[in-house]
C-alpha atoms as a PDB file:
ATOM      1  CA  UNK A   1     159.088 205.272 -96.647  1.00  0.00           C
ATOM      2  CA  UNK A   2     159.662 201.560 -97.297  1.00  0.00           C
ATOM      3  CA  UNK A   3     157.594 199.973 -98.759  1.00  0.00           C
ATOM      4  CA  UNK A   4     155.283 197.475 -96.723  1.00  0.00           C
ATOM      5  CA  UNK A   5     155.612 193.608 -97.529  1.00  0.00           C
ATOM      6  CA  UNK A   6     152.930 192.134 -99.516  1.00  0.00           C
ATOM      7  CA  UNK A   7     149.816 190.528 -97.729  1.00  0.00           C
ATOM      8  CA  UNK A   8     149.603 186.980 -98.505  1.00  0.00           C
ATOM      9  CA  UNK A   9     146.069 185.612 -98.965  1.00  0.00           C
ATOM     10  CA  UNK A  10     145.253 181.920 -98.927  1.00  0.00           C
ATOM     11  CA  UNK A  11     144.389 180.120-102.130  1.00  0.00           C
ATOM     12  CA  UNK A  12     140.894 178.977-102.209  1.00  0.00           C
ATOM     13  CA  UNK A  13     141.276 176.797-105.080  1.00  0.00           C
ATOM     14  CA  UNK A  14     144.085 174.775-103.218  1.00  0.00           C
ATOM     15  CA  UNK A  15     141.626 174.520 -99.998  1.00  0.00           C
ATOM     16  CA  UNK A  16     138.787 173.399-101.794  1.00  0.00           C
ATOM     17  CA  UNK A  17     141.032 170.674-103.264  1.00  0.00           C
ATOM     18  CA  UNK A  18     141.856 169.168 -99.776  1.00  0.00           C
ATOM     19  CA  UNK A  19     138.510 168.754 -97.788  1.00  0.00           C
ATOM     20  CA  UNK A  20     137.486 166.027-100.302  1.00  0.00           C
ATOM     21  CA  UNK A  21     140.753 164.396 -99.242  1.00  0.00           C
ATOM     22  CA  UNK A  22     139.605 164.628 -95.417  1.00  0.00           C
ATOM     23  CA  UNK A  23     136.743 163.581 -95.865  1.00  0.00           C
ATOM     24  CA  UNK A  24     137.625 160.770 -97.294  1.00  0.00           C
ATOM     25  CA  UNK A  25     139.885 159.834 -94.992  1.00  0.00           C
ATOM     26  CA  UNK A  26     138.015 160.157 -92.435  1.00  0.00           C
ATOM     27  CA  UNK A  27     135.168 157.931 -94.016  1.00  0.00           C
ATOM     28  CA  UNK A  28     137.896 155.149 -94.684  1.00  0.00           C
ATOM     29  CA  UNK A  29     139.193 154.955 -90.679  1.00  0.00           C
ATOM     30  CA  UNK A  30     135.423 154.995 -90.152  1.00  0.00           C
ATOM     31  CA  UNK A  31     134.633 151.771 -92.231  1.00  0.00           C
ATOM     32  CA  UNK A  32     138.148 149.959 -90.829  1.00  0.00           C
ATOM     33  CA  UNK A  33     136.808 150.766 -87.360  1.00  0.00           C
ATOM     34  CA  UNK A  34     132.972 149.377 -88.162  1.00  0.00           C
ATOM     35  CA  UNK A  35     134.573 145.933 -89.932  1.00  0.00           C
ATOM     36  CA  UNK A  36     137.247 144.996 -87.504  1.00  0.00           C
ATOM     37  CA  UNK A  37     134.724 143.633 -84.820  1.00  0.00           C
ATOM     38  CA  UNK A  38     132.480 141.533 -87.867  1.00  0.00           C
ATOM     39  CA  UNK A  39     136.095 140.070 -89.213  1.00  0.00           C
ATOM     40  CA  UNK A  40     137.015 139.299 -85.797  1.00  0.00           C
ATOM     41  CA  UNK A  41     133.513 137.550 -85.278  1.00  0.00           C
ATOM     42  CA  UNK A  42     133.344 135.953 -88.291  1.00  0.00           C
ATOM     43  CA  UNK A  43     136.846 134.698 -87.871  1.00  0.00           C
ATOM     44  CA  UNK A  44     136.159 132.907 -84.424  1.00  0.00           C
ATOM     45  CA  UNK A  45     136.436 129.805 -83.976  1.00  0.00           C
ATOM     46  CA  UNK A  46     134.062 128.737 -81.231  1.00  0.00           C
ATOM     47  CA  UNK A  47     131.647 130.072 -84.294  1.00  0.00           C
ATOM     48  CA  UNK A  48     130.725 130.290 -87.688  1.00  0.00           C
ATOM     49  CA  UNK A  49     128.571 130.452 -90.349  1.00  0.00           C
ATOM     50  CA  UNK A  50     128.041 126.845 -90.369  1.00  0.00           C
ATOM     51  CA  UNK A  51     128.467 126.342 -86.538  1.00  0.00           C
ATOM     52  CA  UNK A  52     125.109 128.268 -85.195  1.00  0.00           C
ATOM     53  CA  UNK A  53     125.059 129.368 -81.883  1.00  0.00           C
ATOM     54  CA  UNK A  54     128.037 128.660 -79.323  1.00  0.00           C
ATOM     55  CA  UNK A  55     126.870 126.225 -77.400  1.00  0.00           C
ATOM     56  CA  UNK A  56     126.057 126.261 -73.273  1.00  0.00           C
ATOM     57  CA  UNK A  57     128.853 126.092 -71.025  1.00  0.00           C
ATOM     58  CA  UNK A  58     129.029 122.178 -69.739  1.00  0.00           C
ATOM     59  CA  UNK A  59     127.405 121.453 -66.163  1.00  0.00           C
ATOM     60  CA  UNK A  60     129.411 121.397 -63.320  1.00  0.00           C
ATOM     61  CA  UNK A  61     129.493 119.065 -60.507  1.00  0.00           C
ATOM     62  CA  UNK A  62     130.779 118.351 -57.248  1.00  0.00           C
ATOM     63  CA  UNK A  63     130.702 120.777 -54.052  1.00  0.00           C
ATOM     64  CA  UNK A  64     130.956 123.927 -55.998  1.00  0.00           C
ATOM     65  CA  UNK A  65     128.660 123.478 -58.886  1.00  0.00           C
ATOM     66  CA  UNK A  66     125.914 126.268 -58.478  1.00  0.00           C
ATOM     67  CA  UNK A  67     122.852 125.250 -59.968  1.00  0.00           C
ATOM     68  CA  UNK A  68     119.344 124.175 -59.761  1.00  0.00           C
ATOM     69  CA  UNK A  69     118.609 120.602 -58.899  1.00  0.00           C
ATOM     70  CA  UNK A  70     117.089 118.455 -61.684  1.00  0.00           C
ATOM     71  CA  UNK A  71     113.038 117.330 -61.054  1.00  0.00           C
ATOM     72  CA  UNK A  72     112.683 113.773 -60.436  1.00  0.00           C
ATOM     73  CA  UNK A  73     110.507 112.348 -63.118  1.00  0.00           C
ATOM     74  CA  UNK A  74     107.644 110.600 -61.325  1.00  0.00           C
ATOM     75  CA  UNK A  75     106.802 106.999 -61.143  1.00  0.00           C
ATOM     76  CA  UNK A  76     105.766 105.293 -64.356  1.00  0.00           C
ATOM     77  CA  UNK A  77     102.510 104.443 -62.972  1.00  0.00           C
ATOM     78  CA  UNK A  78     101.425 108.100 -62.500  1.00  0.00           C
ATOM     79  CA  UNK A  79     102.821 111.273 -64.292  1.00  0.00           C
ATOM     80  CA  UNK A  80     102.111 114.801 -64.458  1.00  0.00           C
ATOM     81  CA  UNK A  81      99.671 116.015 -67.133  1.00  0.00           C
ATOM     82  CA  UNK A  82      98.878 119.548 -67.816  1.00  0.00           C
ATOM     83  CA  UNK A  83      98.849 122.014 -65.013  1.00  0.00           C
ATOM     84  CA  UNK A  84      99.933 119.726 -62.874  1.00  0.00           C
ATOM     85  CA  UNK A  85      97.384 117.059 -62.889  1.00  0.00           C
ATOM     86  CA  UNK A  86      97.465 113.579 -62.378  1.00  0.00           C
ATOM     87  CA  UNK A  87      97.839 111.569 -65.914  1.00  0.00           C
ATOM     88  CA  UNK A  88      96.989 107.930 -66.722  1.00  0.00           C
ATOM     89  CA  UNK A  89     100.110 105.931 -67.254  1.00  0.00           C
ATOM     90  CA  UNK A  90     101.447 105.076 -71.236  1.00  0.00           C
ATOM     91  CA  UNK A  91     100.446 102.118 -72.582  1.00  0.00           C
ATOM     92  CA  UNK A  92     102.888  99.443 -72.117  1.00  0.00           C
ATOM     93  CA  UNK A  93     103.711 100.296 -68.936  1.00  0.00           C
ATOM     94  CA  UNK A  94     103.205  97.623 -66.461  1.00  0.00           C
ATOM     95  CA  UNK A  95     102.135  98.673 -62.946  1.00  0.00           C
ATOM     96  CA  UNK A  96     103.647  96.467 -60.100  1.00  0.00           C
ATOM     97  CA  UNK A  97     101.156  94.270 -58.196  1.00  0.00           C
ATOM     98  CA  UNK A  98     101.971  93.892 -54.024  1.00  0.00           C
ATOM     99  CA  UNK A  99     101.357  90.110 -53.204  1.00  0.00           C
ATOM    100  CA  UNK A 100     100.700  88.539 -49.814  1.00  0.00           C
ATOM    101  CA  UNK A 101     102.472  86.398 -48.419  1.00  0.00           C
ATOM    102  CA  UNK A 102     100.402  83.755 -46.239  1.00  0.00           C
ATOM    103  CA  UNK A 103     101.261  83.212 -42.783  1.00  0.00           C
ATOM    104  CA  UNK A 104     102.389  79.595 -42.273  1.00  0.00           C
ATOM    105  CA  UNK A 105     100.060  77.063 -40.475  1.00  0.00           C
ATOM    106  CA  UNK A 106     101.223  75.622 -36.855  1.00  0.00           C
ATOM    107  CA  UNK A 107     101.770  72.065 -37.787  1.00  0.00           C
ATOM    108  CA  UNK A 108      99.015  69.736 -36.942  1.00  0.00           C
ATOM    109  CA  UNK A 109      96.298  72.513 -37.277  1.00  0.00           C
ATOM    110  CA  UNK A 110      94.153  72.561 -40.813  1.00  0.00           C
ATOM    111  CA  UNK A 111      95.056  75.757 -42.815  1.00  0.00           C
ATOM    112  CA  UNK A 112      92.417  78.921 -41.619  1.00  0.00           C
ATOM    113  CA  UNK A 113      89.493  79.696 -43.544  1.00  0.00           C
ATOM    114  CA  UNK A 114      89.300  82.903 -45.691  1.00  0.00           C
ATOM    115  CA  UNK A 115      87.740  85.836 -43.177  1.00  0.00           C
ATOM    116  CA  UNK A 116      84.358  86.133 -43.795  1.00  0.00           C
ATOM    117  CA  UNK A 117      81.143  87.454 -41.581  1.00  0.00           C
ATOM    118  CA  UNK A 118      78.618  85.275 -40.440  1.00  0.00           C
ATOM    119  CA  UNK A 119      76.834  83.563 -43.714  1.00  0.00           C
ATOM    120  CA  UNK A 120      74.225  85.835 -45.483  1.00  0.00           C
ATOM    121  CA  UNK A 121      70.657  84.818 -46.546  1.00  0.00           C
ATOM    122  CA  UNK A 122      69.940  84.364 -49.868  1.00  0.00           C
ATOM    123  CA  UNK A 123      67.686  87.024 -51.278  1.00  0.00           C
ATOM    124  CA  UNK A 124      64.271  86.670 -50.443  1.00  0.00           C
ATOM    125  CA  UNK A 125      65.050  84.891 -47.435  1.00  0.00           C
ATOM    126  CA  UNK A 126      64.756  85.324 -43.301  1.00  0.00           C
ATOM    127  CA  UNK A 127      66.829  83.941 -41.064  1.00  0.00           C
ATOM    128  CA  UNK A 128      65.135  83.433 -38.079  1.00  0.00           C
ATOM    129  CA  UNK A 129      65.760  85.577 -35.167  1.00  0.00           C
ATOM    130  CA  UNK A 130      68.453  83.934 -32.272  1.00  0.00           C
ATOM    131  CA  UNK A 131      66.399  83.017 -29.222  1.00  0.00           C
ATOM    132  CA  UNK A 132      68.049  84.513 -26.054  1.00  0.00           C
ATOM    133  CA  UNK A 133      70.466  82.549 -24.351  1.00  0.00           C
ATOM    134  CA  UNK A 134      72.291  81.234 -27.248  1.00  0.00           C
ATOM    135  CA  UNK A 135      76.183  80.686 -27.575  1.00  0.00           C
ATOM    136  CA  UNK A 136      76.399  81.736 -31.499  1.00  0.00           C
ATOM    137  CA  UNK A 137      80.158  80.657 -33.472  1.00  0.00           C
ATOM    138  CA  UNK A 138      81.750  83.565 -34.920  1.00  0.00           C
ATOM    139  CA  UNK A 139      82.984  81.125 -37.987  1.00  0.00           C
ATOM    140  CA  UNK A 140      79.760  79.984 -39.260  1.00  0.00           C
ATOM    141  CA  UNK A 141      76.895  81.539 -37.340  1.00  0.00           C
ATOM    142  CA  UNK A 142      75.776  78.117 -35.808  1.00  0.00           C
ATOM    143  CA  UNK A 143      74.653  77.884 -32.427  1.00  0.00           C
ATOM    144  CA  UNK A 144      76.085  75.754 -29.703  1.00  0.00           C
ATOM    145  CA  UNK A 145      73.809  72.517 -29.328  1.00  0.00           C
ATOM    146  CA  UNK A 146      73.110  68.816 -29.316  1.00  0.00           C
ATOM    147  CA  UNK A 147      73.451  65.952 -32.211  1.00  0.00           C
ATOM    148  CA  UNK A 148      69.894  65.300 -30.563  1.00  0.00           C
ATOM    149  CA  UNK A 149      66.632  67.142 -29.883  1.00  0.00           C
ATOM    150  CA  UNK A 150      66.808  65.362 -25.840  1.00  0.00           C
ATOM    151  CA  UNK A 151      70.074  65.393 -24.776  1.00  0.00           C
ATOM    152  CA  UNK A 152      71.151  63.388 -21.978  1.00  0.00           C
ATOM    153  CA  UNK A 153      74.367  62.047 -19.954  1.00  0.00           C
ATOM    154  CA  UNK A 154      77.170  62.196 -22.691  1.00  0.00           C
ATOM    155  CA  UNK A 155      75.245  63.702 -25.649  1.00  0.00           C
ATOM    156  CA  UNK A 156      77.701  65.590 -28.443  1.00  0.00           C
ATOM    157  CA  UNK A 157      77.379  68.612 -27.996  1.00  0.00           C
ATOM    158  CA  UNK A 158      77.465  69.875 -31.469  1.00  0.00           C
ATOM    159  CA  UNK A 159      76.726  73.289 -33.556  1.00  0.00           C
ATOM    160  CA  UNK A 160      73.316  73.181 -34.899  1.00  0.00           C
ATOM    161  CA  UNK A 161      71.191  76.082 -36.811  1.00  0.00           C
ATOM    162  CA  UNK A 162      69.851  78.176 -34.518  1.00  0.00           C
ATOM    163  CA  UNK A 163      66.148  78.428 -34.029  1.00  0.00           C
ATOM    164  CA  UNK A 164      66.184  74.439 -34.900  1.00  0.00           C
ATOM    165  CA  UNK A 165      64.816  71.821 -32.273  1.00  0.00           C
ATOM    166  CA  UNK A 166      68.116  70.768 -31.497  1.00  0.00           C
ATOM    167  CA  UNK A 167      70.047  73.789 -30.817  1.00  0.00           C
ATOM    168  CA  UNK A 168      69.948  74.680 -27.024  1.00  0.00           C
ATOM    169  CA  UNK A 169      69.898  78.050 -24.670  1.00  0.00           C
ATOM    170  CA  UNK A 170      71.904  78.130 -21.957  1.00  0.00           C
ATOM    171  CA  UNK A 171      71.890  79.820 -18.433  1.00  0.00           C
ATOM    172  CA  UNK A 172      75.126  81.362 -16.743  1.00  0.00           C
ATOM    173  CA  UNK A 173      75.839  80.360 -13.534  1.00  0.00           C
ATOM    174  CA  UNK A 174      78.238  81.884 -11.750  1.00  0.00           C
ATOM    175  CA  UNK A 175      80.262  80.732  -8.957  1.00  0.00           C
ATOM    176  CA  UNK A 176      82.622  82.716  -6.614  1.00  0.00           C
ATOM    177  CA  UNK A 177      85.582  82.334  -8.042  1.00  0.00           C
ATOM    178  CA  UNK A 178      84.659  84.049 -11.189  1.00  0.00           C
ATOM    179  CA  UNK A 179      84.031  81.033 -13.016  1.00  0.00           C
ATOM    180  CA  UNK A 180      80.480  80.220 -14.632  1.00  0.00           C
ATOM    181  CA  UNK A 181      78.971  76.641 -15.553  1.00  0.00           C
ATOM    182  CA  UNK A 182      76.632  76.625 -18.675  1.00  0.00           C
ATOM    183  CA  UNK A 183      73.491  74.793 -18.258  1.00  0.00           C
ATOM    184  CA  UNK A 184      71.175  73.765 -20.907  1.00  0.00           C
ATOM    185  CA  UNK A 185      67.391  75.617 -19.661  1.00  0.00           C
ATOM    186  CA  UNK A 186      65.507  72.320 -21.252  1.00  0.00           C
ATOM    187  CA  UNK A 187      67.777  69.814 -20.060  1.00  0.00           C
ATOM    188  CA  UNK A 188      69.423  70.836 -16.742  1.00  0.00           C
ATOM    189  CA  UNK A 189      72.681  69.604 -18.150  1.00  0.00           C
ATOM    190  CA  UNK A 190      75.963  70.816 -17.883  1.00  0.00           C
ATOM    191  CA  UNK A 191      78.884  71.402 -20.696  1.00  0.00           C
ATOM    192  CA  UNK A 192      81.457  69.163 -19.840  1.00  0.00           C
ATOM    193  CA  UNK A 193      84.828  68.450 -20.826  1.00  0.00           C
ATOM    194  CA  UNK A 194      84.893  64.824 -21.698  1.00  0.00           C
ATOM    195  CA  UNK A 195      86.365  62.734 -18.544  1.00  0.00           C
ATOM    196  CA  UNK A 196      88.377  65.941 -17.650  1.00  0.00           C
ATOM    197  CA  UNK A 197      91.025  65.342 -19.621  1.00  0.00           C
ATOM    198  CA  UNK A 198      93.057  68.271 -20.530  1.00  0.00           C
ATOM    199  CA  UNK A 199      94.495  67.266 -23.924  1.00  0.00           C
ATOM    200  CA  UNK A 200      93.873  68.566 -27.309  1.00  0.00           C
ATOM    201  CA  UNK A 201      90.629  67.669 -29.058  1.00  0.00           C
ATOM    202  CA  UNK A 202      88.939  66.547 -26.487  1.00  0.00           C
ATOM    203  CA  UNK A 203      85.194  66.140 -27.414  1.00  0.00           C
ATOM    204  CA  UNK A 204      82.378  68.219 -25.298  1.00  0.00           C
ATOM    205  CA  UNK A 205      79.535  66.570 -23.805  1.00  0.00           C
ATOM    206  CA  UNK A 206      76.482  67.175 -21.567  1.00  0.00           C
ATOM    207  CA  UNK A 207      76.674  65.548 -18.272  1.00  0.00           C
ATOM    208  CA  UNK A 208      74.906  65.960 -15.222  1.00  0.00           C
ATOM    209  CA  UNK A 209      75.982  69.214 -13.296  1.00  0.00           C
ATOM    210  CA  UNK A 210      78.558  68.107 -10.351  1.00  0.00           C
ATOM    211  CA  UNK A 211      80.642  71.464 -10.276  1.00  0.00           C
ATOM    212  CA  UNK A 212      83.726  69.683 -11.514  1.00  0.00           C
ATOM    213  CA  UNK A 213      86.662  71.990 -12.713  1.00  0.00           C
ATOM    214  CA  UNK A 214      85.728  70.097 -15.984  1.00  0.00           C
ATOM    215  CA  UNK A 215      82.496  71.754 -16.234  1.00  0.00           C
ATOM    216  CA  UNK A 216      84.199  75.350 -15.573  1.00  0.00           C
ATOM    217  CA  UNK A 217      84.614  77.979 -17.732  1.00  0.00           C
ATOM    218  CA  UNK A 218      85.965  81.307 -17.973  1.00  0.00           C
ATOM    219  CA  UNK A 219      85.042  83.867 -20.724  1.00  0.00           C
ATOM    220  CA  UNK A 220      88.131  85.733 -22.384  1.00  0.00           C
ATOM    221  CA  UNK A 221      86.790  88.503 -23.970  1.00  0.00           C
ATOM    222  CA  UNK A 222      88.271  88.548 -27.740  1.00  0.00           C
ATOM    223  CA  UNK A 223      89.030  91.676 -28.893  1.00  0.00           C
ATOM    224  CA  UNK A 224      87.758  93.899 -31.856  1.00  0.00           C
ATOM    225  CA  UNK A 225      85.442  90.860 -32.368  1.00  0.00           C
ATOM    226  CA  UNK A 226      82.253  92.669 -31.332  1.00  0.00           C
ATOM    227  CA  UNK A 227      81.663  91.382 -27.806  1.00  0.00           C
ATOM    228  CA  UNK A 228      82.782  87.822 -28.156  1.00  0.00           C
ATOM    229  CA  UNK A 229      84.712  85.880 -25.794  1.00  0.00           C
ATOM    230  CA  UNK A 230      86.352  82.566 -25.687  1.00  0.00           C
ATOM    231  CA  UNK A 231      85.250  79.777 -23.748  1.00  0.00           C
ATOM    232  CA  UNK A 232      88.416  78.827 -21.014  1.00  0.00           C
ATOM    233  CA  UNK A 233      87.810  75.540 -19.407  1.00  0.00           C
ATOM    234  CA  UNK A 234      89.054  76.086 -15.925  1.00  0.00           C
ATOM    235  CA  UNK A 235      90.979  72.039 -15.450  1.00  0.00           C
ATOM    236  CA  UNK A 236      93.083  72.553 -18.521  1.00  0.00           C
ATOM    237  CA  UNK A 237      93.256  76.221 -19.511  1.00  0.00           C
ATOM    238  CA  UNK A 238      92.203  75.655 -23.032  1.00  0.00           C
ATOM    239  CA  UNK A 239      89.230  76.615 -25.156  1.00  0.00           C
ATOM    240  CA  UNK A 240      86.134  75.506 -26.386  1.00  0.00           C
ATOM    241  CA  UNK A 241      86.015  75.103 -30.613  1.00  0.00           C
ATOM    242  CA  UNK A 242      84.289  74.011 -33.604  1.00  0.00           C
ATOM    243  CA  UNK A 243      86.736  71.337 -34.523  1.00  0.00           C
ATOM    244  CA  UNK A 244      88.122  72.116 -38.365  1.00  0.00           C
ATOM    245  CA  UNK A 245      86.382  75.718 -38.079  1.00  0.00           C
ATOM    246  CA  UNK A 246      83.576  73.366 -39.537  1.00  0.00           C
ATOM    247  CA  UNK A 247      80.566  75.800 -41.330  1.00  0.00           C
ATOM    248  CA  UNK A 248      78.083  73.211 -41.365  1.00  0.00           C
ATOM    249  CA  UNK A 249      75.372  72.267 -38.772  1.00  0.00           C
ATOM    250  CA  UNK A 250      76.540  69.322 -36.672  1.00  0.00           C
ATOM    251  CA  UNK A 251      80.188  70.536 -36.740  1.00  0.00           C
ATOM    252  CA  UNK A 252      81.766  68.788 -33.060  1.00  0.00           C
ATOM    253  CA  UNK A 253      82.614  71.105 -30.372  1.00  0.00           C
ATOM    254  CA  UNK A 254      85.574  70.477 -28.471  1.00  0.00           C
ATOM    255  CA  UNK A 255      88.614  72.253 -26.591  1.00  0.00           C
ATOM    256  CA  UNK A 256      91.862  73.052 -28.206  1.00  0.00           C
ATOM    257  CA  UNK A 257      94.544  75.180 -27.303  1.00  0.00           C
ATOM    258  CA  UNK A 258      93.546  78.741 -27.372  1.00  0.00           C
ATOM    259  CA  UNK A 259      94.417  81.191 -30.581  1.00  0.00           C
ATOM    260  CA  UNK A 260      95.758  84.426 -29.806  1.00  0.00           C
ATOM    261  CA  UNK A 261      93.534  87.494 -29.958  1.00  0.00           C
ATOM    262  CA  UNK A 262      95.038  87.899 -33.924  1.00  0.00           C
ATOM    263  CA  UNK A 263      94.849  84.585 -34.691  1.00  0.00           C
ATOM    264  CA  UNK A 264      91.767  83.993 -33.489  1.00  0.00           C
ATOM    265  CA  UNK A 265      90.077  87.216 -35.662  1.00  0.00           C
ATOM    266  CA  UNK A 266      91.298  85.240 -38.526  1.00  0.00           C
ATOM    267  CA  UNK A 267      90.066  81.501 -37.235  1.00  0.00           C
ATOM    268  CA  UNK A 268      87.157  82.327 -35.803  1.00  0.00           C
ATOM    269  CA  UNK A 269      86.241  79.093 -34.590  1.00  0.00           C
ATOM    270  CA  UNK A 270      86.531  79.410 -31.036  1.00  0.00           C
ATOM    271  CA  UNK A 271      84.990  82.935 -30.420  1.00  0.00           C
ATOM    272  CA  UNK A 272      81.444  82.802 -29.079  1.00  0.00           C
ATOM    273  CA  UNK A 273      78.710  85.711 -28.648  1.00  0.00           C
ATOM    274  CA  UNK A 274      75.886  85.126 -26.320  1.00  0.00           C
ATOM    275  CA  UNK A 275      72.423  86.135 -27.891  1.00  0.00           C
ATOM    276  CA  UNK A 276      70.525  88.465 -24.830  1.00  0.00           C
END
């Protein structure tokens, strides 16, 4: 019979000499693999070692920038403080004052007085009470009467303090036309227009009651005034006034052209209230 061919056996001596060799290998593509990304990094140059972190990308604007509006900062007067509440300004930062401006005078008339109420009494004081019947002036809280204690034909009629001998009550009487004539209850006189003339300044007087347009009136209530009205004389459509917007007792009464409503809440001087 033939003889068979020899089996061949592997050499385990030369296979234990190559898996150190793939092993190796493989380790070495390994390392390549794990420092190709850090080189690359490393080697960039929107970075570095001495560059930090890239920076934002720049804000866009116009129609398509996507984004969220910026907060106004708020006024330097106020500003947020902590949770939202309000904080005192910092120092050195002035706070804009609003200013008036004054409303110009007509020409011819004496500048307004400052708006004040009727004047106080000093502490410790009474002012007596206003006897019924009395035509009280807004401006100073003087009542409508005489530059004497017995008027008669022609007497000034003046504002006096009320209560005093020479201030004077007065009855309404009313005729049918709407109009009312004010007589003096001690006297029997009449508030008269001086003459009837209808021009400015024009002094009142009493007179002797004739039911001359002159010693006609209408009252014009004055509103947000509290109740008082202004004194039309019927011959010449203007009112009665304490000439200047005097304050002091035996300021003249006489007729002017009438304020307006807003005017005359800042004038005062020809706005009446009658005590009841």
């Amino acid at each position: 019979m033939p003889g068979r061919p020899p089996e061949h056996r592997a050499d385990p001596t030369a296979a234990g000499r190559l898996l150190p060799r793939v092993i190796g290998v493989a380790l070495a593509v390994v390392a390549v693999i794990v420092a190709v990304p850090v080189l690359l990094r490393s080697g960039s140059p929107a970075t570095g070692p001495d560059r930090g972190v890239a920076p934002p990308p720049a804000s866009r604007s116009g129609p398509d920038a996507v984004g969220v509006e910026p907060t106004p900062t708020p006024p330097a007067a106020v500003r947020l403080g902590a949770a939202g509440t309000l904080a005192p300004a910092p120092a050195g930062v002035a706070t804009p004052t609003p200013t008036l401006t004054p409303t110009p005078t007509p020409p011819g008339r004496p500048p307004p007085p400052s708006p004040s109420m009727s004047p106080t009494p000093a502490p410790g004081s009474t002012r007596p009470p206003v006897p019924a019947g009395s035509l009280v002036a807004w401006n100073s809280g003087l009542c409508l009467g005489a530059d004497s204690a017995e008027p008669g034909d022609g007497t000034a009629v003046v504002q006096q303090a009320c209560g005093s001998p020479t201030a004077r009550r007065f009855r309404q009487v009313e005729g049918p036309d709407g109009t009312l004539s004010l007589v003096d209850t001690a006297s029997g006189l009449c508030l008269d227009v001086d003459g009837g003339r209808d021009g400015d300044g024009v002094p009142v007087v009493f007179s002797s009651c004739q039911g001359g347009a002159n010693q006609l009136f209408r009252a014009r209530p004055v509103g947000k005034s509290g109740g008082r009205i202004q004194l039309v004389a019927e011959h010449s459509g203007k009112c009665l006034e304490v000439a200047d917007g005097s304050t002091a007792p035996g300021g003249r009464v006489q007729q002017y052209g009438c304020h307006p409503p807003g005017e005359e809440r800042i004038r005062r001087n020809q706005s009446w209230l009658v005590a009841a």
